[in-house]
Protein backbone atom coordinates (compact mmCIF):
# COMPACT_ATOMS: atom_id res chain seq x y z
CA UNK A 1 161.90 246.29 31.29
CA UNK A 2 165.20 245.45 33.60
CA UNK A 3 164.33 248.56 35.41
CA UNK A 4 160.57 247.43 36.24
CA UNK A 5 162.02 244.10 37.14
CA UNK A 6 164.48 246.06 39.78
CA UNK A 7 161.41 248.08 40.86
CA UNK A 8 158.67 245.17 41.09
CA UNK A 9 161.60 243.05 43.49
CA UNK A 10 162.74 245.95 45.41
CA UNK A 11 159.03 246.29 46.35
CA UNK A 12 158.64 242.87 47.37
CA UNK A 13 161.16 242.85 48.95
CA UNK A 14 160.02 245.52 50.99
CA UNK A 15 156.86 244.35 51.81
CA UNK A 16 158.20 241.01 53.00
CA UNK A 17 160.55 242.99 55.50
CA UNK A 18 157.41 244.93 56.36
CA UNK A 19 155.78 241.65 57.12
CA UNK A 20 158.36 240.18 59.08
CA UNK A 21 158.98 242.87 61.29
CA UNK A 22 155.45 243.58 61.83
CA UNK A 23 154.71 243.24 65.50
CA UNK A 24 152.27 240.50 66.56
CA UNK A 25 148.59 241.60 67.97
CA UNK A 26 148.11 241.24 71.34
CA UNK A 27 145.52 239.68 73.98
CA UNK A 28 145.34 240.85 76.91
CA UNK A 29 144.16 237.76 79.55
CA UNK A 30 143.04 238.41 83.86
CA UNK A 31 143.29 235.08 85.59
CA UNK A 32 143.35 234.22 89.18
CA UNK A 33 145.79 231.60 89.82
CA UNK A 34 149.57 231.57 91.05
CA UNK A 35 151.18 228.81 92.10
CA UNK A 36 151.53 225.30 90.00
CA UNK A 37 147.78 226.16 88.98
CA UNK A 38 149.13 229.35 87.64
CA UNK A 39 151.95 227.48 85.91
CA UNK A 40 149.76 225.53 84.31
CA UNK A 41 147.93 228.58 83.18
CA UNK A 42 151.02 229.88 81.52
CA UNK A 43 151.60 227.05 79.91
CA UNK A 44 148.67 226.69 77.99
CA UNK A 45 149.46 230.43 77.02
CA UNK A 46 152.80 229.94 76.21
CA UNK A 47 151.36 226.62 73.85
CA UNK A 48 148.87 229.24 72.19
CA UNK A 49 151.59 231.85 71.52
CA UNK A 50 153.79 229.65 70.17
CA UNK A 51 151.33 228.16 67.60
CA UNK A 52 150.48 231.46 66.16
CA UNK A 53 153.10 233.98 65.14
CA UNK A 54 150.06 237.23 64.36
CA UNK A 55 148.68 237.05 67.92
CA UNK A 56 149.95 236.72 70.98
CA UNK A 57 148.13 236.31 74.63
CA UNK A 58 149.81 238.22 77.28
CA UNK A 59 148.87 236.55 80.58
CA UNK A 60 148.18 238.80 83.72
CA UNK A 61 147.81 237.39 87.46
CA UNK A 62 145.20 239.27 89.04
CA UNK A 63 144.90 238.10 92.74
CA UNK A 64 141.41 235.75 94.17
CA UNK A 65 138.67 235.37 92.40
CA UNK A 66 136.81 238.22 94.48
CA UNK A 67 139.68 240.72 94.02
CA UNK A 68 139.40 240.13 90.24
CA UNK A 69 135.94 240.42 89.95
CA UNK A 70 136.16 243.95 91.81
CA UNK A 71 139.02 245.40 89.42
CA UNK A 72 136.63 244.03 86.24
CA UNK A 73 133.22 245.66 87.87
CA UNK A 74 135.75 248.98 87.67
CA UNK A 75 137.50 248.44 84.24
CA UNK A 76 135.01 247.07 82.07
CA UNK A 77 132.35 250.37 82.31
CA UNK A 78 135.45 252.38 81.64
CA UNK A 79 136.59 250.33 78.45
CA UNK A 80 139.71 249.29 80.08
CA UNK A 81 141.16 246.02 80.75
CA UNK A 82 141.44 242.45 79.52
CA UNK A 83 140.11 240.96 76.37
CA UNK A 84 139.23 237.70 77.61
CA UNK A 85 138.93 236.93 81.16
CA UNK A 86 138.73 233.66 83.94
CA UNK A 87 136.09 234.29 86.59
CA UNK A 88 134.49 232.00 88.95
CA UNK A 89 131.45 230.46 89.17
CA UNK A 90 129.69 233.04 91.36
CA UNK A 91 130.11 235.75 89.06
CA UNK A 92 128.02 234.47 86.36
CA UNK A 93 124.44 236.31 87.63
CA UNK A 94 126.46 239.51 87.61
CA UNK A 95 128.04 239.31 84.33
CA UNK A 96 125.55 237.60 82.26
CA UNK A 97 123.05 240.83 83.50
CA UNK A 98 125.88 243.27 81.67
CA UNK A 99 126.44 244.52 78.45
CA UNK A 100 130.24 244.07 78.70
CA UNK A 101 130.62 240.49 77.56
CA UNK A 102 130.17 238.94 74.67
CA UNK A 103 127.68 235.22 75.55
CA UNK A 104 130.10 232.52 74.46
CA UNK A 105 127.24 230.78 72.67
CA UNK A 106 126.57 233.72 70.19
CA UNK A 107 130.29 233.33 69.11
CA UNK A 108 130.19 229.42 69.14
CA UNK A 109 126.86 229.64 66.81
CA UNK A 110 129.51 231.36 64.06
CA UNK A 111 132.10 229.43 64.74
CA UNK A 112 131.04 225.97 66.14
CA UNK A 113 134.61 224.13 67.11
CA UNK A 114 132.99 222.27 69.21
CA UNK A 115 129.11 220.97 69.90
CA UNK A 116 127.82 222.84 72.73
CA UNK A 117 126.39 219.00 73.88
CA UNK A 118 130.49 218.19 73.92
CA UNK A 119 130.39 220.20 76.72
CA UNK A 120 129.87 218.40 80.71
CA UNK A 121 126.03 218.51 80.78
CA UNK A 122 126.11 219.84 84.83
CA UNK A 123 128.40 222.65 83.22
CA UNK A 124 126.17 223.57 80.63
CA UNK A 125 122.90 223.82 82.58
CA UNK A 126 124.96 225.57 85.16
CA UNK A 127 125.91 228.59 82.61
CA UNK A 128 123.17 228.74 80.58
CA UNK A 129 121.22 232.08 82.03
CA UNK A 130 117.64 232.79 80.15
CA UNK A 131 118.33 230.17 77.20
CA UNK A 132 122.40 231.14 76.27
CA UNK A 133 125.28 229.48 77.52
CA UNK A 134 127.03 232.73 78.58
CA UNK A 135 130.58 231.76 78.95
CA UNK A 136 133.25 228.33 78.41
CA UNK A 137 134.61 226.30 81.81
CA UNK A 138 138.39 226.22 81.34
CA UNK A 139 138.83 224.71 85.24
CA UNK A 140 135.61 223.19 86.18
CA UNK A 141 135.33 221.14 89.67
CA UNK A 142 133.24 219.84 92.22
CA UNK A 143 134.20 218.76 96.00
CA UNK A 144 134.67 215.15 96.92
CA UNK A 145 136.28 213.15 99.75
CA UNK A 146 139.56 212.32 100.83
CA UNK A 147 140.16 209.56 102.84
CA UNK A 148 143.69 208.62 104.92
CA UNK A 149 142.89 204.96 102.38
CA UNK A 150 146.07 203.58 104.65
CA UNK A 151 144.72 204.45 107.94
CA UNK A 152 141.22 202.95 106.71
CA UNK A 153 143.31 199.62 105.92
CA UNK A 154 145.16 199.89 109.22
CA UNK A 155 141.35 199.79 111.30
CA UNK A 156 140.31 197.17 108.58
CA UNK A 157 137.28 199.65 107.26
CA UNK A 158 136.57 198.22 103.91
CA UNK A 159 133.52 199.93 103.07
CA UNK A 160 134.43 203.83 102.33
CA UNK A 161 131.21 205.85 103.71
CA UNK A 162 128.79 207.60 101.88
CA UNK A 163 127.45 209.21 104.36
CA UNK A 164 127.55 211.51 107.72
CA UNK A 165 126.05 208.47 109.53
CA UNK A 166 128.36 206.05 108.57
CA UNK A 167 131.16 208.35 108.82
CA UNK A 168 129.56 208.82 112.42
CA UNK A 169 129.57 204.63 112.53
CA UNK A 170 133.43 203.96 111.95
CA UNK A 171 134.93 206.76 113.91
CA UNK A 172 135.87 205.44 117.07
CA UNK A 173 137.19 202.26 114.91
CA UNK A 174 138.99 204.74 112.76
CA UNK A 175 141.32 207.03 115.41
CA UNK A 176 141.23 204.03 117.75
CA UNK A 177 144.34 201.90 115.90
CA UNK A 178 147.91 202.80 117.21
CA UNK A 179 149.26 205.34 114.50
CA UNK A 180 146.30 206.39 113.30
CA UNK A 181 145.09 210.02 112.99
CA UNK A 182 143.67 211.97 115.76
CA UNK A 183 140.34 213.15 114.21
CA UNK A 184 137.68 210.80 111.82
CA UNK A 185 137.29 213.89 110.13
CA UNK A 186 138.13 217.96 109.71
CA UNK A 187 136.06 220.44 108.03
CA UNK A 188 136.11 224.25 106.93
CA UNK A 189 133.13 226.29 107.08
CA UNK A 190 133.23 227.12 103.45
CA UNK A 191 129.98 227.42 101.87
CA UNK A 192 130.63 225.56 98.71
CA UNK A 193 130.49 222.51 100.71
CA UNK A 194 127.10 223.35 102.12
CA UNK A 195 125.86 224.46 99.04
CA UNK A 196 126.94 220.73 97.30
CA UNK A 197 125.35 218.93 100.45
CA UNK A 198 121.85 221.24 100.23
CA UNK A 199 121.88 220.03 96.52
CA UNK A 200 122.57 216.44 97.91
CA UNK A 201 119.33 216.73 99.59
CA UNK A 202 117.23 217.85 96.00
CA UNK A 203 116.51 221.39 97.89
CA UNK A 204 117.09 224.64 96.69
CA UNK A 205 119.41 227.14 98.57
CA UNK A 206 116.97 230.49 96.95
CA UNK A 207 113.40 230.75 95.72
CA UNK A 208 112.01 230.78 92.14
CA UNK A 209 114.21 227.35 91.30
CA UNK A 210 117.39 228.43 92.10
CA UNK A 211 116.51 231.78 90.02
CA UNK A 212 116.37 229.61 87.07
CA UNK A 213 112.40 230.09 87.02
CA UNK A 214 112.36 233.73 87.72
CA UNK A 215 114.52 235.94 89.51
CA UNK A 216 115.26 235.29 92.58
CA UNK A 217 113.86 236.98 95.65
CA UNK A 218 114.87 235.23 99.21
CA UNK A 219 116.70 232.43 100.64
CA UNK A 220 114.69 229.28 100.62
CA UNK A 221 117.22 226.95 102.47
CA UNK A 222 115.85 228.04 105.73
CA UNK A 223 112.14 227.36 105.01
CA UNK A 224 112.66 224.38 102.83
CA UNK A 225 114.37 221.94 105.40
CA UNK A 226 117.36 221.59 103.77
CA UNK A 227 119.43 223.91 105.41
CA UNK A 228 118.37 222.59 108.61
CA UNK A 229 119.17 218.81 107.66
CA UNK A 230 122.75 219.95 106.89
CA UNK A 231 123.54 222.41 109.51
CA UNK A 232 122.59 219.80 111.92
CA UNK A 233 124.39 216.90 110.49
CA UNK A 234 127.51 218.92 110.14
CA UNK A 235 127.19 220.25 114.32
CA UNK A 236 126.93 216.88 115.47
CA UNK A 237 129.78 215.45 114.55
CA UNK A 238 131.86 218.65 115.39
CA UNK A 239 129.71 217.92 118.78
CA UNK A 240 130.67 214.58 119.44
CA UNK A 241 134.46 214.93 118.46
CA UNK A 242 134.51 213.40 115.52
CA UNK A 243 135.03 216.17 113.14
CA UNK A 244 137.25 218.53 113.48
CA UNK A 245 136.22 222.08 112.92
CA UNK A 246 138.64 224.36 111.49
CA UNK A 247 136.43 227.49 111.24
CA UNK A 248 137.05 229.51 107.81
CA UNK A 249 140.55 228.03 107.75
CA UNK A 250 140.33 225.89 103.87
CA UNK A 251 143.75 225.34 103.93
CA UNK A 252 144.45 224.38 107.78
CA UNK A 253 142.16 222.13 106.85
CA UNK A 254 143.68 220.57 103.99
CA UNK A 255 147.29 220.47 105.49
CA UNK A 256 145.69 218.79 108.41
CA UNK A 257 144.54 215.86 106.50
CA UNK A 258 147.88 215.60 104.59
CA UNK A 259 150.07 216.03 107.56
CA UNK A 260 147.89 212.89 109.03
CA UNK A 261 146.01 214.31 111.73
CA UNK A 262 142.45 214.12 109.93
CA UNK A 263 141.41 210.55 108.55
CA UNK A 264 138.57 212.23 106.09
CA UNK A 265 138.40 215.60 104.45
CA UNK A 266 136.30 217.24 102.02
CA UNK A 267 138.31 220.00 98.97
CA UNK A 268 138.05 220.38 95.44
CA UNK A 269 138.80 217.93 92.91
CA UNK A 270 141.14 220.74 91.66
CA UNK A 271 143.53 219.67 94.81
CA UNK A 272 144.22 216.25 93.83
CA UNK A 273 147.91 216.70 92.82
CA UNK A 274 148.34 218.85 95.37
CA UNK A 275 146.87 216.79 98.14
CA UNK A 276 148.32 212.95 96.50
CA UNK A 277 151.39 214.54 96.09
CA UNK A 278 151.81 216.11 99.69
CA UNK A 279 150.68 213.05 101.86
CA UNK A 280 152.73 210.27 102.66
CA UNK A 281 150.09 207.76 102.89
CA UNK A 282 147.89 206.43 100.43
CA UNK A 283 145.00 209.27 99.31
CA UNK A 284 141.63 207.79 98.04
CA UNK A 285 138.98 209.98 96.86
CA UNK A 286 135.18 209.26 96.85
CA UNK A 287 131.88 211.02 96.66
CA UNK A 288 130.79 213.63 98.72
CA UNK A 289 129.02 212.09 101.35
CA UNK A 290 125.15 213.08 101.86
CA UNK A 291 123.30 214.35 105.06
CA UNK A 292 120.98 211.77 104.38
CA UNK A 293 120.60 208.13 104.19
CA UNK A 294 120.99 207.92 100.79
CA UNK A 295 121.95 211.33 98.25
CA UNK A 296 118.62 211.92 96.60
CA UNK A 297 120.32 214.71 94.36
CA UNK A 298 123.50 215.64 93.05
CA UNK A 299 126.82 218.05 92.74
CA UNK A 300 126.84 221.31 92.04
CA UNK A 301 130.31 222.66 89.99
CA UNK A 302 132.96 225.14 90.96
CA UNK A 303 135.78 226.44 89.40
CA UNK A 304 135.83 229.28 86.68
CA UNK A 305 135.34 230.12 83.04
CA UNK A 306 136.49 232.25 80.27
CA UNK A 307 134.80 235.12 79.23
CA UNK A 308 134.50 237.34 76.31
CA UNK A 309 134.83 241.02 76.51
CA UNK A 310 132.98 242.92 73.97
CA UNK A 311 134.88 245.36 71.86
CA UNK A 312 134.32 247.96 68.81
CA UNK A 313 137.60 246.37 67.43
CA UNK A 314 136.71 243.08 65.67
CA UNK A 315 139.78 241.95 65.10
CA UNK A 316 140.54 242.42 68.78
CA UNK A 317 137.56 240.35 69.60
CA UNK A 318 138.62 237.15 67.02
CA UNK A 319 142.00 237.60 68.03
CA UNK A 320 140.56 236.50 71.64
CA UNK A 321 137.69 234.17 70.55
CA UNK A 322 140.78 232.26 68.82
CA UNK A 323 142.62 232.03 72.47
CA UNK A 324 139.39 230.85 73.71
CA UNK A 325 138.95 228.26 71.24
CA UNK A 326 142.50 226.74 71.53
CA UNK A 327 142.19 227.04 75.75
CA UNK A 328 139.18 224.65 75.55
CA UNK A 329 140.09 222.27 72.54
CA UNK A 330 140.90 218.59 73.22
CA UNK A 331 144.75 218.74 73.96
CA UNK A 332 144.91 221.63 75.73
CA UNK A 333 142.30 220.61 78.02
CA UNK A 334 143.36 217.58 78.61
CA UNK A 335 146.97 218.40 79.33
CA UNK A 336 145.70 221.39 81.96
CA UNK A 337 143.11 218.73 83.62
CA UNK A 338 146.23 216.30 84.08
CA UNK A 339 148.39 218.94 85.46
CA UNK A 340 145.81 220.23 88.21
CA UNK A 341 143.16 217.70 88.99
CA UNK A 342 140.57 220.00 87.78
CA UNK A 343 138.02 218.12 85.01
CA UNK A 344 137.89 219.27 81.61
CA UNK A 345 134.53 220.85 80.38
CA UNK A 346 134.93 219.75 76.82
CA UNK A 347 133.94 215.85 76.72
CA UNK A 348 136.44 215.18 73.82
CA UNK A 349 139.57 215.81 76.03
CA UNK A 350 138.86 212.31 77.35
CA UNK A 351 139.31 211.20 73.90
CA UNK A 352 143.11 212.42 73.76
CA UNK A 353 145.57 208.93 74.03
CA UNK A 354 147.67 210.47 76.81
CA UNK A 355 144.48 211.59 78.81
CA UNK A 356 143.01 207.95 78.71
CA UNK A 357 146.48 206.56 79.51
CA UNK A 358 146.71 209.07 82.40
CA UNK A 359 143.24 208.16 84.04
CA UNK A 360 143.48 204.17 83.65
CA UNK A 361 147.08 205.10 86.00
CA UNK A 362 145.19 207.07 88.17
CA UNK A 363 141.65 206.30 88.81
CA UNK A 364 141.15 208.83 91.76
CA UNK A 365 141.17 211.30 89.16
CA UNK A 366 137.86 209.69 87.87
CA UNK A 367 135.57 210.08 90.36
CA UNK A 368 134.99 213.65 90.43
CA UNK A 369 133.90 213.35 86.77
CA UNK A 370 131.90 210.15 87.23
CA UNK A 371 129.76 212.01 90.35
CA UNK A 372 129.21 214.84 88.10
CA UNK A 373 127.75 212.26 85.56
CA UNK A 374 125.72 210.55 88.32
CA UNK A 375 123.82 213.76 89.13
CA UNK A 376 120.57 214.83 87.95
CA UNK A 377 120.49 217.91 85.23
CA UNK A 378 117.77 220.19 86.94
CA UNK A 379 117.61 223.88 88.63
CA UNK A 380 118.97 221.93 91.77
CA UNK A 381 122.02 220.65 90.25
CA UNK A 382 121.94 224.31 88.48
CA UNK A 383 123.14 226.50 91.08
CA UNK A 384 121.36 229.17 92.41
CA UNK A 385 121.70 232.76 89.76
CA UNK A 386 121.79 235.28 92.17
CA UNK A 387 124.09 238.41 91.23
CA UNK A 388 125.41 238.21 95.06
CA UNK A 389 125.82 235.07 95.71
CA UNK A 390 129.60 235.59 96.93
CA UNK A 391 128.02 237.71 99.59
CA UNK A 392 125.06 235.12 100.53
CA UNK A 393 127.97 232.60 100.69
CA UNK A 394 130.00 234.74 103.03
CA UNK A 395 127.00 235.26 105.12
CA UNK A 396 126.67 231.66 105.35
CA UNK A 397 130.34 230.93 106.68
CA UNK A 398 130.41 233.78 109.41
CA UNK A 399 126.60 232.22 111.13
CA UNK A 400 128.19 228.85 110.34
CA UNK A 401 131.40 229.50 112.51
CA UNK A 402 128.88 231.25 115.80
CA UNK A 403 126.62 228.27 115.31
CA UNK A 404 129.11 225.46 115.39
CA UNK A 405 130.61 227.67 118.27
CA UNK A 406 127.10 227.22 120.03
CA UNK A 407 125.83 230.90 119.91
CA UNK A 408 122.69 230.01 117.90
CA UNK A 409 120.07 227.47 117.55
CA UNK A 410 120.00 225.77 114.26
CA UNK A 411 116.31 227.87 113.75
CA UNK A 412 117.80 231.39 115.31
CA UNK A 413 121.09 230.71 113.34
CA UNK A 414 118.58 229.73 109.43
CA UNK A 415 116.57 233.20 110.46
CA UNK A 416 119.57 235.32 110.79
CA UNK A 417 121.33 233.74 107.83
CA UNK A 418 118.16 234.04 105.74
CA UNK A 419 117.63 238.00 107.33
CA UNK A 420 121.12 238.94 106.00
CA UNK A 421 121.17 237.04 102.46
CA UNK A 422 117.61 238.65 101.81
CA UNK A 423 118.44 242.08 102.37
CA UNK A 424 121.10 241.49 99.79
CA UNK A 425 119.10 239.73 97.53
CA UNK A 426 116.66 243.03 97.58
CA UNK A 427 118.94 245.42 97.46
CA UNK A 428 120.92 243.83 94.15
CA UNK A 429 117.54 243.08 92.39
CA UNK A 430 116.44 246.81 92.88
CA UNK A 431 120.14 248.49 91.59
CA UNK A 432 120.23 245.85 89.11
CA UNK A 433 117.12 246.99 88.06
CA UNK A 434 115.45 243.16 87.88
């Protein structure tokens, strides 16, 4: 009987060494962000890891959006690399049309953490492709405005415009006080900020809805007066002085308006810390201004998402569905939204005490979310589903720049634009086989 006792505890023993020794599983996760962003990345990594002792994430920088998307279009046929993945907004089309992800709303339907109407309602109607919300936001945004709020003070503007006409109305007032800055405004020529102020204007930027009520086949901004209203707005204030154009150049831009020498600016909401904490003046942020006299439509969102990757090993793919889950809960949410500027997808963040503490302290910080709530849930507001819509976007910003540098007329420089993006369009839908 001793000698069974011996036996029974040396196995035990045994097995608990076993146990404790056993290595952890691993996740593999592709992002896109260095820098503080990056940082922040890590940290809600490092948070996960530490919480769980049998898996942990191993977090791998993979350069830009684009460059990312073009290692995953070679990895994922070849069953190589990540397990869960971040990928921008453009990608969706393209991945939601392959058989290498898992949709994030088959694995909520198993495992509902949260209620997929606790998610932003702009973000869900965004993601959803043919009825299933394909993937999870984990740093949603939309543009706004920055404003120099000291050097509106200084020219006693009170009234913060809403839009390119009344921008148009205080600029001379604006650069015309003594320490002011030189330029009302500086833009990019980035096409997220054409595509927001097309959807300002209720008009689609491709045919069939945005894609959302068939595939889509051809441009429509050029036909449906909305591309026209914009393009022209924008090229008369570049025209008359009072924006700044700063060609392709998204980040001259931005240091521009926090080195002083632009009084209004449009970037991401994701740029708030970055911007606030850069400037030495004081930073307000407002709506993105409309083309019009008055926005008849909304925001469209930006930023990127986590993804699934489908996988014969089941464990492999809880293991990751778990990361996911703890990525997009409350606190971790919350504490990456405070820590970048970007909004949090899941609605309950906002629920978290230091979250509502943090945005009563900083209300700028607000008003991306509260223009997302003001905009209308429809295929405008959707986005337009096109699997190469980074390469329509592109085409955009290169007839932008000749335009603005007066090579085309606004109708020369819509056909060219809508030549280019259609022959793209056609040539997707027939190797995609839609």
């Amino acid at each position: 009987m001793k000698k069974l006792l011996c036996l029974a505890l040396a196995l035990l023993l045994t097995l608990s060494l076993a146990t404790a020794c056993a290595e952890p599983r691993t996740v593999t996760f592709w992002h896109c962000f260095g820098g503080t962003i990056g940082e922040a990345f890590q940290a809600t990594v490092d948070a996960f890891n530490k919480s769980h002792d049998d898996i942990q994430v191993i977090a791998q920088f993979q350069g830009a959006y684009d460059d990312t998307l073009t290692k995953l279009k070679a990895a994922l046929p070849a069953g190589e690399g990540p397990d869960v993945f971040q990928m921008f907004e453009l990608g969706t089309c393209y991945l939601a049309g392959t058989d290498y992800v898992i949709p994030f709303q088959d694995m909520l339907d198993k495992d509902p953490y949260i209620s997929l109407n606790q998610v932003e309602g702009v973000l869900r109607n965004y993601y959803t492709v043919n009825g299933k919300m394909m993937c999870i936001p984990i740093n949603p945004s939309s543009p706004v405005m920055y404003y120099n709020k000291t050097a509106f003070e200084r020219a006693g503007i009170t009234d913060v415009p809403t839009t390119f006409a009344e921008i148009e109305a205080i600029a001379d007032q604006l650069t015309g006080v003594e320490g002011n800055p030189q330029y009302a405004m500086g833009l990019s020529i980035y096409g997220w900020f054409f595509e927001n102020l097309l959807a300002g204007t209720n008009n689609y930027y491709v045919n069939n809805e945005n894609g959302r009520a068939g595939v889509a086949t051809a441009i429509e901004y050029d036909t449906n007066g909305g591309g026209k209203l914009v393009m022209e707005s924008w090229k008369r204030l570049v025209d008359e002085g009072i924006c700044y154009n700063f060609g392709v150049d998204n980040d001259g831009s931005k240091a521009a308006f926090i080195a002083g020498t632009t009084a209004i600016t449009f970037e991401s909401t994701a740029q708030l810390s970055t911007i606030t904490k850069g400037a030495d003046f004081e930073v307000g942020v407002a709506y993105l201004p409309s083309v019009l006299d008055k926005s008849i439509g909304g925001v469209l969102i930006g930023g990127a998402n986590l993804w699934l990757v489908k996988n014969t090993d089941e464990q492999k793919v809880a293991d990751a569905w778990e990361f996911i889950k703890f990525a997009t809960s409350a606190e971790p949410a919350a504490k990456f939204s405070m820590a970048t500027g970007y909004f949090a997808a899941n609605t309950t963040a906002y629920e978290v005490p230091e979250y509502v503490a943090y945005l009563e302290a900083n209300p700028n910080a607000n008003v991306a979310l509260n223009q997302l709530h003001d905009s209308p849930l429809n295929n405008v507001t959707a986005g337009a589903n096109v699997g190469v819509m980074a390469e329509l976007r592109q085409i955009w910003q290169e007839n932008m720049d000749l335009y603005l540098q007066g090579a085309f007329s606004t109708e020369d420089a819509l056909a060219e634009m809508a030549a280019q993006g259609n022959a793209a369009i056609a040539y997707y839908n027939q190797t995609a086989g839609k």
